[in-house]
C-alpha atoms as a PDB file:
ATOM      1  CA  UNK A   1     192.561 101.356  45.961  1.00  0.00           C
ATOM      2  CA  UNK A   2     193.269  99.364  42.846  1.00  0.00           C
ATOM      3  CA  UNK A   3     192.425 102.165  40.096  1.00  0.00           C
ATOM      4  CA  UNK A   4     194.127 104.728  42.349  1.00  0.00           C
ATOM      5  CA  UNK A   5     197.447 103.059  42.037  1.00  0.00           C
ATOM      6  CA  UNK A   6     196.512 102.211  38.467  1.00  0.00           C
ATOM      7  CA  UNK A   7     195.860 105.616  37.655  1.00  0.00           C
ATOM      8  CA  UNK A   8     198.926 106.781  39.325  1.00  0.00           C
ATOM      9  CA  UNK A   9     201.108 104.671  37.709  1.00  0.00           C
ATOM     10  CA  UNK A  10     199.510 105.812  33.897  1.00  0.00           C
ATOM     11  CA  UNK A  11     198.911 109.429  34.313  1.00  0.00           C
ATOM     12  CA  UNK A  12     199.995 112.612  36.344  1.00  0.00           C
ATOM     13  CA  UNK A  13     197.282 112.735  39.157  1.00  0.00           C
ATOM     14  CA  UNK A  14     196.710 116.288  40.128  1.00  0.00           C
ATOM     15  CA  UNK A  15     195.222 115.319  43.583  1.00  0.00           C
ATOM     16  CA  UNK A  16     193.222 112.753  45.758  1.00  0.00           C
ATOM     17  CA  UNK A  17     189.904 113.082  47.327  1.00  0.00           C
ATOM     18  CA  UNK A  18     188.595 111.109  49.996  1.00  0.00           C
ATOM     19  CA  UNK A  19     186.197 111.033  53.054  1.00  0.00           C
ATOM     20  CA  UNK A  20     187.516 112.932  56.278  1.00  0.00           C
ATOM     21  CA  UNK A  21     189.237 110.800  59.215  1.00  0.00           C
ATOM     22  CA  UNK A  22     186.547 109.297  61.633  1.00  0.00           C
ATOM     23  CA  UNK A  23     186.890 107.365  64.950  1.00  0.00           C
ATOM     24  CA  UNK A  24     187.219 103.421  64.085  1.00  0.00           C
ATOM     25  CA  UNK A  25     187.724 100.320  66.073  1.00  0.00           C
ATOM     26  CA  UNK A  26     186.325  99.601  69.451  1.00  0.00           C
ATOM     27  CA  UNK A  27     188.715 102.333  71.002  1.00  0.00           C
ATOM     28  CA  UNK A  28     187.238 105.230  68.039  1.00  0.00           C
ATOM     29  CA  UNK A  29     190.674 106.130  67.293  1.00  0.00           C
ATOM     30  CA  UNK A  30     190.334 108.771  64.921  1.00  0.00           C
ATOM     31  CA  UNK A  31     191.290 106.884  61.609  1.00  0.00           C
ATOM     32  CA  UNK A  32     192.384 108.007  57.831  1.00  0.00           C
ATOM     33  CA  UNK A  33     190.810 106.289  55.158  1.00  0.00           C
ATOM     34  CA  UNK A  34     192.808 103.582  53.286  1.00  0.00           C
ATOM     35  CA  UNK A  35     192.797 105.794  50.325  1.00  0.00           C
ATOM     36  CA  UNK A  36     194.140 108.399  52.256  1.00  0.00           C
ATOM     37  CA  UNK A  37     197.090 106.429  53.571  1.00  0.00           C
ATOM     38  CA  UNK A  38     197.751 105.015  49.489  1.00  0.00           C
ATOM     39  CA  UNK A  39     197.618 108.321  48.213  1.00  0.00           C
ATOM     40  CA  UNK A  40     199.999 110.010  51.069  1.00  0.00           C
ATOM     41  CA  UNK A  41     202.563 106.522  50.304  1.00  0.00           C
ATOM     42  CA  UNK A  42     202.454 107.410  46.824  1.00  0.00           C
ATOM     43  CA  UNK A  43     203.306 111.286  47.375  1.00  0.00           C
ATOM     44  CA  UNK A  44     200.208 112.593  46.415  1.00  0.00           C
ATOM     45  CA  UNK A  45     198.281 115.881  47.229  1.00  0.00           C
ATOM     46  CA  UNK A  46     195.247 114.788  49.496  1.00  0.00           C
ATOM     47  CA  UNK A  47     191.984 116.583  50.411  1.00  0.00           C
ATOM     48  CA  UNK A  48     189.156 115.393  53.009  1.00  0.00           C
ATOM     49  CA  UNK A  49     186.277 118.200  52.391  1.00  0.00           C
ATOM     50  CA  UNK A  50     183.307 117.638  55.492  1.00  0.00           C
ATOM     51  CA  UNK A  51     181.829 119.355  53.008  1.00  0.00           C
ATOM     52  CA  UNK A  52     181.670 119.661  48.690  1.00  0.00           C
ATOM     53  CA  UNK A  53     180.721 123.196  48.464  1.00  0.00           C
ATOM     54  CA  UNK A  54     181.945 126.003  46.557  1.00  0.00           C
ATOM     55  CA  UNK A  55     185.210 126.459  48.263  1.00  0.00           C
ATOM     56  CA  UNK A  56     185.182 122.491  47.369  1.00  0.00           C
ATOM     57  CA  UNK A  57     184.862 123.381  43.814  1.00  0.00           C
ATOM     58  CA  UNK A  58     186.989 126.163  43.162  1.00  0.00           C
ATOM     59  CA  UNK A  59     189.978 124.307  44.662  1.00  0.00           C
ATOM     60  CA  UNK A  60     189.234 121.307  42.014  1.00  0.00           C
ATOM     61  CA  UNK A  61     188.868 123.864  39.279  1.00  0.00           C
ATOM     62  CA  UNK A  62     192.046 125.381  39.995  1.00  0.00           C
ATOM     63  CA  UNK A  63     193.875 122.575  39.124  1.00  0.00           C
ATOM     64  CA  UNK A  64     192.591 122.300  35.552  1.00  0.00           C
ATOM     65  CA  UNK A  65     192.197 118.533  35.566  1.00  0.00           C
ATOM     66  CA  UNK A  66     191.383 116.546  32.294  1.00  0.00           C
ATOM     67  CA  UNK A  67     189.746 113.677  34.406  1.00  0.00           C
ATOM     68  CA  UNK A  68     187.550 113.051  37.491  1.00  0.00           C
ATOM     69  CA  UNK A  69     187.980 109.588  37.968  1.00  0.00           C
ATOM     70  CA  UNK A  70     185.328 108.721  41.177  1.00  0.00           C
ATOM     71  CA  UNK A  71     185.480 105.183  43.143  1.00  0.00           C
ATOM     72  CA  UNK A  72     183.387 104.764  45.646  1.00  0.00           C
ATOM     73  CA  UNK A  73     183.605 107.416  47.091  1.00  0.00           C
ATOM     74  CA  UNK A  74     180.418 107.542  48.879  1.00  0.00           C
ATOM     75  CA  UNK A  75     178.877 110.655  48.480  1.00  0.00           C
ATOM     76  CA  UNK A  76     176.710 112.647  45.463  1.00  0.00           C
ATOM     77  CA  UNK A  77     178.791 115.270  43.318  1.00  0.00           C
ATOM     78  CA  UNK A  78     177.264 118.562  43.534  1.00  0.00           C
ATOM     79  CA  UNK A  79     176.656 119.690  39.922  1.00  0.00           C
ATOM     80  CA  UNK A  80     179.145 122.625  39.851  1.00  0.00           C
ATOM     81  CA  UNK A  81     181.686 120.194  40.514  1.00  0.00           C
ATOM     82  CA  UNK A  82     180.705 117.797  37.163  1.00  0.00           C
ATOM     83  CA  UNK A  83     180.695 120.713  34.739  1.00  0.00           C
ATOM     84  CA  UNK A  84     183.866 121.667  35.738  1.00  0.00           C
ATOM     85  CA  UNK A  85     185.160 123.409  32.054  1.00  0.00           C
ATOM     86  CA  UNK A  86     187.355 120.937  30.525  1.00  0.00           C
ATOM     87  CA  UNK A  87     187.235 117.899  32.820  1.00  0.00           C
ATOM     88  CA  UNK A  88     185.373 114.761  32.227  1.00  0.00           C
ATOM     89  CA  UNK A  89     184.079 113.429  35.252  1.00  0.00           C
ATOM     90  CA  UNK A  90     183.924 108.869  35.119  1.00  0.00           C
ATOM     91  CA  UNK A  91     183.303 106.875  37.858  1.00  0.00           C
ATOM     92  CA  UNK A  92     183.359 102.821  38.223  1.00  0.00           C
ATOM     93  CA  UNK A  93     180.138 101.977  40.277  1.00  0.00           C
ATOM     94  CA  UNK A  94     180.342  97.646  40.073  1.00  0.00           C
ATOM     95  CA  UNK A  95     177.247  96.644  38.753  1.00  0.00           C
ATOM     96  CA  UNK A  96     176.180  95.553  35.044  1.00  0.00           C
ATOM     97  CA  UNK A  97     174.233  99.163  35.051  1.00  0.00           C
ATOM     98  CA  UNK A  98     170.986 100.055  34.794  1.00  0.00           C
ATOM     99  CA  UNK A  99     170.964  97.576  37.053  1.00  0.00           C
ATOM    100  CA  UNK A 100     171.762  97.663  40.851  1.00  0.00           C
ATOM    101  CA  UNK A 101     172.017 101.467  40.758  1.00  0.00           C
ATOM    102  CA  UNK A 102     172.731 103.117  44.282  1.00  0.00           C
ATOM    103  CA  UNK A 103     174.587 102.308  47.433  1.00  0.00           C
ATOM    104  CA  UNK A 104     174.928  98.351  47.859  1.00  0.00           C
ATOM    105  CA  UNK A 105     175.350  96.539  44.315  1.00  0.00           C
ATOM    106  CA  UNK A 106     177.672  94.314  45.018  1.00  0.00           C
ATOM    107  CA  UNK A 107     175.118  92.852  48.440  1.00  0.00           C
ATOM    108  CA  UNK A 108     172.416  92.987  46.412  1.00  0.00           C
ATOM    109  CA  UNK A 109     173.657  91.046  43.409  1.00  0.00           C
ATOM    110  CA  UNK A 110     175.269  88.515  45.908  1.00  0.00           C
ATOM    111  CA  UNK A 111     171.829  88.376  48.129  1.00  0.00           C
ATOM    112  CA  UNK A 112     169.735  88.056  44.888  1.00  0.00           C
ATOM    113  CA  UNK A 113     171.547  84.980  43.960  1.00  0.00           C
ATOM    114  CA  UNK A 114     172.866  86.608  40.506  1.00  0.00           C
ATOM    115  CA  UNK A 115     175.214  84.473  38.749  1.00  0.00           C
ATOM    116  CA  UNK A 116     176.962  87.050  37.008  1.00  0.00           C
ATOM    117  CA  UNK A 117     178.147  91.026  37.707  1.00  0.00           C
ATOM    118  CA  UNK A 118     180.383  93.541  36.892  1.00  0.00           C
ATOM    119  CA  UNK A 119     181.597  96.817  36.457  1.00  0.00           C
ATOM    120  CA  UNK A 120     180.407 100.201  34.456  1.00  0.00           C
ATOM    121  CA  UNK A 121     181.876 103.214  33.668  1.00  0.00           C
ATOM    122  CA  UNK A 122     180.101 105.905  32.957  1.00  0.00           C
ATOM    123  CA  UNK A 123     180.010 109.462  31.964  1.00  0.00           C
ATOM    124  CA  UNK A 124     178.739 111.266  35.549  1.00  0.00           C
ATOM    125  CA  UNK A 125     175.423 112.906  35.727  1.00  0.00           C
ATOM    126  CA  UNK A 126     173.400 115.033  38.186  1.00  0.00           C
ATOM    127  CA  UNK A 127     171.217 112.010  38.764  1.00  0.00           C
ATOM    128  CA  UNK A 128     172.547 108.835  40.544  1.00  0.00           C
ATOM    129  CA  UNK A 129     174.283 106.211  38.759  1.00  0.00           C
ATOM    130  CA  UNK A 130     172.330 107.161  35.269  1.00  0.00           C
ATOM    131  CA  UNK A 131     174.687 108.925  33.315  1.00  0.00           C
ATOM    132  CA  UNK A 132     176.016 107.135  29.645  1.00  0.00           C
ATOM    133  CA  UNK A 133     177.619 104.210  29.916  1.00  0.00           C
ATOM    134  CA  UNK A 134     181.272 104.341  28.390  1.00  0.00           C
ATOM    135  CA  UNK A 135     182.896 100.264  29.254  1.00  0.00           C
ATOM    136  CA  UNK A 136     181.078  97.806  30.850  1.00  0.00           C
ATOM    137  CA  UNK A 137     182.368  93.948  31.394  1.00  0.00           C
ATOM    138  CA  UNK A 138     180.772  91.027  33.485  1.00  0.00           C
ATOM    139  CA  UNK A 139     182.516  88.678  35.667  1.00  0.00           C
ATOM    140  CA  UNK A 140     181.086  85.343  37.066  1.00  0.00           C
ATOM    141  CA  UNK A 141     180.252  85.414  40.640  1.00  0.00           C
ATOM    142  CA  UNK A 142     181.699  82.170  42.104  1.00  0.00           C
ATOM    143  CA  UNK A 143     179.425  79.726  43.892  1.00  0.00           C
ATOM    144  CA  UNK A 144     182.691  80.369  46.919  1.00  0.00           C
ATOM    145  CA  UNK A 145     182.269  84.303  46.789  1.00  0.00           C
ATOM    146  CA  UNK A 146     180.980  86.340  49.088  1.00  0.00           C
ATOM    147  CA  UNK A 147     180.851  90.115  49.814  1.00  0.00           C
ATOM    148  CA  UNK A 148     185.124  90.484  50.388  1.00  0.00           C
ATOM    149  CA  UNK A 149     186.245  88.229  47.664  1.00  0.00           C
ATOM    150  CA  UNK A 150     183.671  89.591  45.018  1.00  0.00           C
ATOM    151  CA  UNK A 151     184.129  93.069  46.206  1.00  0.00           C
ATOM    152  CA  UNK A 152     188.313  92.463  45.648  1.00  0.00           C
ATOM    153  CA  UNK A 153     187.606  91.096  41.694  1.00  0.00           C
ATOM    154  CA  UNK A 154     185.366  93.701  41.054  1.00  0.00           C
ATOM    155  CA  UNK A 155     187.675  96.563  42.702  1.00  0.00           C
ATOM    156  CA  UNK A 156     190.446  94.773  40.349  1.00  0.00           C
ATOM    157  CA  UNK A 157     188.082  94.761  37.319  1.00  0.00           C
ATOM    158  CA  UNK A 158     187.258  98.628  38.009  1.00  0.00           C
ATOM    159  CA  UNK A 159     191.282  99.488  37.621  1.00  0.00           C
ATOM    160  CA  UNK A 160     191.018  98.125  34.549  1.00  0.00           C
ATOM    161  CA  UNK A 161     188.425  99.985  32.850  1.00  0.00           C
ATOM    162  CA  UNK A 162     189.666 103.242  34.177  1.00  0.00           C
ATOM    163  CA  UNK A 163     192.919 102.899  32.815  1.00  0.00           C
ATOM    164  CA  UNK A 164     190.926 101.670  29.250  1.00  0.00           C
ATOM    165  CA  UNK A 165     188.459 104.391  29.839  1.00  0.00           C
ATOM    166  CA  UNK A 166     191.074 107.533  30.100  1.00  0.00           C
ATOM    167  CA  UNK A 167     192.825 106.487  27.179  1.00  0.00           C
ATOM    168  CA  UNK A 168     189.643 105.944  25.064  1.00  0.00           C
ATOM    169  CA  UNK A 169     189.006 109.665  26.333  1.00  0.00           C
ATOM    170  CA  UNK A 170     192.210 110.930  25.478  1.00  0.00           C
ATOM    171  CA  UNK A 171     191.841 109.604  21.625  1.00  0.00           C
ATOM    172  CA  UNK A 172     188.579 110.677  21.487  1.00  0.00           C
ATOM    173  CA  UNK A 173     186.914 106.951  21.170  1.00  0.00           C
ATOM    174  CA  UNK A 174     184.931 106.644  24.645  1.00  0.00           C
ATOM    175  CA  UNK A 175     181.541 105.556  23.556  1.00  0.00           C
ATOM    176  CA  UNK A 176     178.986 107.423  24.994  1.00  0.00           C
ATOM    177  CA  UNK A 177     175.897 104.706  25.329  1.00  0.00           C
ATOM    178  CA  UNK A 178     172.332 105.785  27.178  1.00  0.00           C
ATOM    179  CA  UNK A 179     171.054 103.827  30.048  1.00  0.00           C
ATOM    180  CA  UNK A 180     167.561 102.524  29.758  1.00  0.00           C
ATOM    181  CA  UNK A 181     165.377 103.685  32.558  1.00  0.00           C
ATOM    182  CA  UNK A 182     162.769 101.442  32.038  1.00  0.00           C
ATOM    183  CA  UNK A 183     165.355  99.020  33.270  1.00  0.00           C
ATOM    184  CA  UNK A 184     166.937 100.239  36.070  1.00  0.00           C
ATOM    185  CA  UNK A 185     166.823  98.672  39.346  1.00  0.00           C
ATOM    186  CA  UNK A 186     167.798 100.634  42.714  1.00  0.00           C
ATOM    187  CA  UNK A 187     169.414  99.528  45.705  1.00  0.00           C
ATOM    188  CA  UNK A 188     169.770 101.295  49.306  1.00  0.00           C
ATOM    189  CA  UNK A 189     172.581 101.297  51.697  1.00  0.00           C
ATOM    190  CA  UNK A 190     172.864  98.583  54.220  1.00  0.00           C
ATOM    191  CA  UNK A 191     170.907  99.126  57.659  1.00  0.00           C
ATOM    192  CA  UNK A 192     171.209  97.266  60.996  1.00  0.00           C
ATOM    193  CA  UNK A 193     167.623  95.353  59.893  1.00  0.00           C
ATOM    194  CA  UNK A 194     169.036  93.940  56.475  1.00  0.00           C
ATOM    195  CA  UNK A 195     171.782  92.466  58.369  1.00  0.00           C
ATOM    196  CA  UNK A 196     169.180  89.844  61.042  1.00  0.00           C
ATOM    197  CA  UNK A 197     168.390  86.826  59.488  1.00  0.00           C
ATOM    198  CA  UNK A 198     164.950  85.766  59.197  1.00  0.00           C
ATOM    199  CA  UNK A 199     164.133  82.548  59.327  1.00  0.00           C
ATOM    200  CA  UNK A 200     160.733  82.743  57.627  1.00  0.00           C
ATOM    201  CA  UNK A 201     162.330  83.170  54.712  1.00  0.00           C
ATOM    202  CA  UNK A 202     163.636  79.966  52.884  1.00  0.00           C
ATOM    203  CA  UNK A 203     167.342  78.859  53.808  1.00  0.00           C
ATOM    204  CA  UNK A 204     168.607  79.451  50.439  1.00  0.00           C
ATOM    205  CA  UNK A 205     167.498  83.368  50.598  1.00  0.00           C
ATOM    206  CA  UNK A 206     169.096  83.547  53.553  1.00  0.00           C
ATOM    207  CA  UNK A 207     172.716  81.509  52.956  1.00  0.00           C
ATOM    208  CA  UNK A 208     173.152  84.452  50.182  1.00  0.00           C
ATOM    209  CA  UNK A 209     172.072  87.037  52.759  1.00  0.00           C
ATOM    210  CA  UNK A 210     175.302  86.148  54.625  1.00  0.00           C
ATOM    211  CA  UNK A 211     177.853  85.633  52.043  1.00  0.00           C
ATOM    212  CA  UNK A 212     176.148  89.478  50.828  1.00  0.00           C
ATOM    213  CA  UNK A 213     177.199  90.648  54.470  1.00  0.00           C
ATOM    214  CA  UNK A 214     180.479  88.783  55.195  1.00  0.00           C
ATOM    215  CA  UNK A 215     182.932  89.291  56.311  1.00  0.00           C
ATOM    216  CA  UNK A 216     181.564  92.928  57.155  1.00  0.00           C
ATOM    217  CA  UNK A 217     179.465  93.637  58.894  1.00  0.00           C
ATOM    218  CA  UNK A 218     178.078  90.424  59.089  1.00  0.00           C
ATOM    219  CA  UNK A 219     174.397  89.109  58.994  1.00  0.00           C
ATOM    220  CA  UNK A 220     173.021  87.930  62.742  1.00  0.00           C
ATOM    221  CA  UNK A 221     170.750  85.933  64.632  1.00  0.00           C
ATOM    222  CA  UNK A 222     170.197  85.595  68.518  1.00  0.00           C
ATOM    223  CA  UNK A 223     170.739  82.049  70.142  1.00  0.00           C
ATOM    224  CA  UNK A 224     170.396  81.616  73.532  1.00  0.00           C
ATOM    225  CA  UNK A 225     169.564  85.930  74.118  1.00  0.00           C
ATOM    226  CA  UNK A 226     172.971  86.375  72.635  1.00  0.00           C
ATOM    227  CA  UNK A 227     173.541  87.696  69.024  1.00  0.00           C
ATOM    228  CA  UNK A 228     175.480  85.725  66.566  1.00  0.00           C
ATOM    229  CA  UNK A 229     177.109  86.933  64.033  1.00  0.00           C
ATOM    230  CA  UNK A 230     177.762  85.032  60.915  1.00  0.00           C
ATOM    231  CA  UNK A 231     179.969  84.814  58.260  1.00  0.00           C
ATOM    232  CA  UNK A 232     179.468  81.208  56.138  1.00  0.00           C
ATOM    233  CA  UNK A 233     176.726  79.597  55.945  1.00  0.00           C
ATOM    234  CA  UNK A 234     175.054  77.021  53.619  1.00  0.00           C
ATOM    235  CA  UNK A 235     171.168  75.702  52.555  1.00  0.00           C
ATOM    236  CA  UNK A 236     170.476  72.293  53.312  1.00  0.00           C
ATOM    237  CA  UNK A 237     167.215  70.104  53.364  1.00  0.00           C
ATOM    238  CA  UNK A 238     164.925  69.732  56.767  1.00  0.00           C
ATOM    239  CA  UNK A 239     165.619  66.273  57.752  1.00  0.00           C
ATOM    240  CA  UNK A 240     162.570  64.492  57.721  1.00  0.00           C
ATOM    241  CA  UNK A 241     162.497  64.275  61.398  1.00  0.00           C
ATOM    242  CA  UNK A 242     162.419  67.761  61.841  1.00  0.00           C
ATOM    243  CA  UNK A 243     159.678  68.675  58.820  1.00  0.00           C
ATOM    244  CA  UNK A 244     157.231  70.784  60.365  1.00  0.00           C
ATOM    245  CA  UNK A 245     159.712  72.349  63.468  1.00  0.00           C
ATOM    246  CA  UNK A 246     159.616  76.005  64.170  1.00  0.00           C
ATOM    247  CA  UNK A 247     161.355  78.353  61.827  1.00  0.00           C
ATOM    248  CA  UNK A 248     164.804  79.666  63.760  1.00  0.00           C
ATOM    249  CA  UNK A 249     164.822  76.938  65.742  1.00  0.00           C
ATOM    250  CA  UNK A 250     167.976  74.321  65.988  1.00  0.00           C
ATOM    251  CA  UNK A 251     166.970  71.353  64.745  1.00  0.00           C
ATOM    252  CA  UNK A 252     170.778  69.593  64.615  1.00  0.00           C
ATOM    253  CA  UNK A 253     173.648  70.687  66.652  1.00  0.00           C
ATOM    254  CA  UNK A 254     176.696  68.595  65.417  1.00  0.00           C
ATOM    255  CA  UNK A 255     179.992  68.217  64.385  1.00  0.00           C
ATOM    256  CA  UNK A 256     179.105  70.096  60.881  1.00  0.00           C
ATOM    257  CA  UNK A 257     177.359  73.479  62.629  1.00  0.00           C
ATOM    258  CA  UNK A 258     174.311  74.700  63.675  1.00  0.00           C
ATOM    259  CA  UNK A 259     171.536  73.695  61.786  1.00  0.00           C
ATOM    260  CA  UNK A 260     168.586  76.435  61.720  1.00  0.00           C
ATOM    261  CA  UNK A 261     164.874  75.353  60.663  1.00  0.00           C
ATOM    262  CA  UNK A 262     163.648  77.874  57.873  1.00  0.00           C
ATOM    263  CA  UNK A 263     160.770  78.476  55.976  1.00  0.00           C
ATOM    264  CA  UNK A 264     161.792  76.032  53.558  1.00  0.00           C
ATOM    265  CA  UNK A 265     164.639  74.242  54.166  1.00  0.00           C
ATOM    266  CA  UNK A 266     167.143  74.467  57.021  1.00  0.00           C
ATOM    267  CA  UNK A 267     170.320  76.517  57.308  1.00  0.00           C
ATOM    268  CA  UNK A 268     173.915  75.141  58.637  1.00  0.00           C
ATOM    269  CA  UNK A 269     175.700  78.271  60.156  1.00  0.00           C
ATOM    270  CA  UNK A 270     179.758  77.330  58.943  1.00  0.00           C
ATOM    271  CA  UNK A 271     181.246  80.103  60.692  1.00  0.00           C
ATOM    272  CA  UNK A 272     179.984  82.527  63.658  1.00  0.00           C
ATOM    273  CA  UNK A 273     181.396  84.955  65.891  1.00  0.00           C
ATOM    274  CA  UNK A 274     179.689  84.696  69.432  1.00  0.00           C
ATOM    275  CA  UNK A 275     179.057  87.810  71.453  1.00  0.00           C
ATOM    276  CA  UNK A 276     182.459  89.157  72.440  1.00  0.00           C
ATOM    277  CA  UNK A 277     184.351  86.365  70.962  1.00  0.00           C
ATOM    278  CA  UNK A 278     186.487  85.229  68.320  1.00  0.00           C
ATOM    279  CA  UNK A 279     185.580  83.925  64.914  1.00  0.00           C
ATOM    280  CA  UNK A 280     185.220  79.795  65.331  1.00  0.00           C
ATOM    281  CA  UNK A 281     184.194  77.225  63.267  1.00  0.00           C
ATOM    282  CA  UNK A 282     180.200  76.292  63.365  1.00  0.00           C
ATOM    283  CA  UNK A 283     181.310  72.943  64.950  1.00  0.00           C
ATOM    284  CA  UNK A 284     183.438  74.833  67.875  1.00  0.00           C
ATOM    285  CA  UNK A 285     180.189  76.829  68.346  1.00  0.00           C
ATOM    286  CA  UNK A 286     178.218  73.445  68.938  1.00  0.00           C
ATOM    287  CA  UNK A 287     180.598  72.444  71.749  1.00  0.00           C
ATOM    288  CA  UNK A 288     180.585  75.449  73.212  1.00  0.00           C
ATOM    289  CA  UNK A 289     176.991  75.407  73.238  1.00  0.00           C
ATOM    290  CA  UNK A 290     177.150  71.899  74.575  1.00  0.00           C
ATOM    291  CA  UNK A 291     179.747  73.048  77.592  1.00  0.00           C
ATOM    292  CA  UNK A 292     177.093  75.214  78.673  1.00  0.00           C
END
């Protein structure tokens, strides 16, 4: 959203590409895409292809643009498309490339517990995420961040370099700088499994497992039969009273949250959302829990 209005504001955007309407919400109301409703606000042309085949392409062609600038958009460009005579295709993927190539980068570098990330532009290729790398700039990730805030700078930080990187390309100064394969890490898209927490694993593993996942779609556990979502959570030490309890098993239920025996360590959930509830504090969770 950022380097859309960014790029609108700098340069005369021929037209706006983005994934088709799909059902949403608990009701599946058939729903445009955010970009969709920026780019009709800002009285642009806008196209949502099912499909980017050759009718796909020769539409693009035909209007003879200079620049493909891609943001997430989701989906791999079909070659024809790239080599497009005369355009330069760029795209912002937010990672500190080769690393974190793929469909997550901004969970994984939050889950790994990175203390730093950032945003590449590069020169598009056939392959995914490898083409030359043209800007590149690192931001600290804050010890507060999770998925939303961090995805918010880095959507920010992504603006920026587009707007740098088209006029670079229209002076003729874009560096053009190789990724290193032997380097290159890969992540895949988000399933339902990533998103349970495990509680073999050591609490601090699994506090940045939720700030990778919040607020959407949220990592989980089951108390009681019900699932749990949650959306803050921190790593604590296993009082000594409780050394040796069962991991995923409460071993404090107070005025400060939940607190989950781990592997190593013990987890305080901060913030849930019970089954077919609101979003409450960890504490309102314990008295619900105590109601019971």
């Amino acid at each position: 959203m950022p380097s859309l209005r960014a790029l609108s504001e700098a340069h005369e955007v021929h037209a706006v590409y983005t994934r088709p309407d799909r059902p949403a919400g608990r009701k599946l109301v058939v729903t445009p895409t955010p970009v969709k409703v920026a780019a009709r606000s800002l009285g642009l042309d806008v196209f949502t292809p099912e499909r980017l085949d050759a009718a796909f392409v020769s539409l693009a062609e035909g209007l003879h643009p200079q620049l493909l600038a891609a943001v997430a958009y989701g989906k791999m460009l079909p070659r024809s498309l790239l080599d497009i005579s005369g355009m330069t295709a760029l795209n912002a993927h937010p990672s500190l490339l080769p690393l974190y190539r793929g469909a997550a980068p901004i969970q994984a570098a939050l889950r790994d517990g990175r203390d730093q990330t950032g945003v590449s532009v590069i020169w598009m290729s056939a392959e995914m995420d490898a083409g030359d790398v043209a800007l590149s700039r690192a931001i600290p990730i804050r010890a507060d961040d999770d998925y939303g805030t961090l995805l918010a700078r880095l959507a920010a930080l992504a603006a920026e370099l587009m707007i740098e990187a088209a006029a670079r390309l229209a002076s003729g100064t874009l560096p053009r700088v190789p990724q290193d394969p032997g380097l290159a890490t890969y992540v895949k898209p988000i399933s339902k499994s990533d998103q349970r927490l495990r509680f073999d694993e050591p609490a601090v593993r699994l506090a940045n497992v939720v700030r990778s996942l919040s607020p959407k779609p949220g990592a989980w556990l089951e108390i009681e039969g019900k699932r749990i979502k949650v959306l803050a959570a921190r790593a604590e030490p296993t009082p000594p009273e409780h050394a040796g309890t069962a991991a995923g098993q409460i071993i404090a239920a107070d005025d400060a949250g939940p607190l989950m025996a781990c592997s190593q360590g013990a987890l305080r959930l901060l913030r849930v959302v019970p089954e077919g509830k609101a979003a409450m504090a960890g504490a309102d969770f314990v008295r619900a829990l105590n109601r019971r």
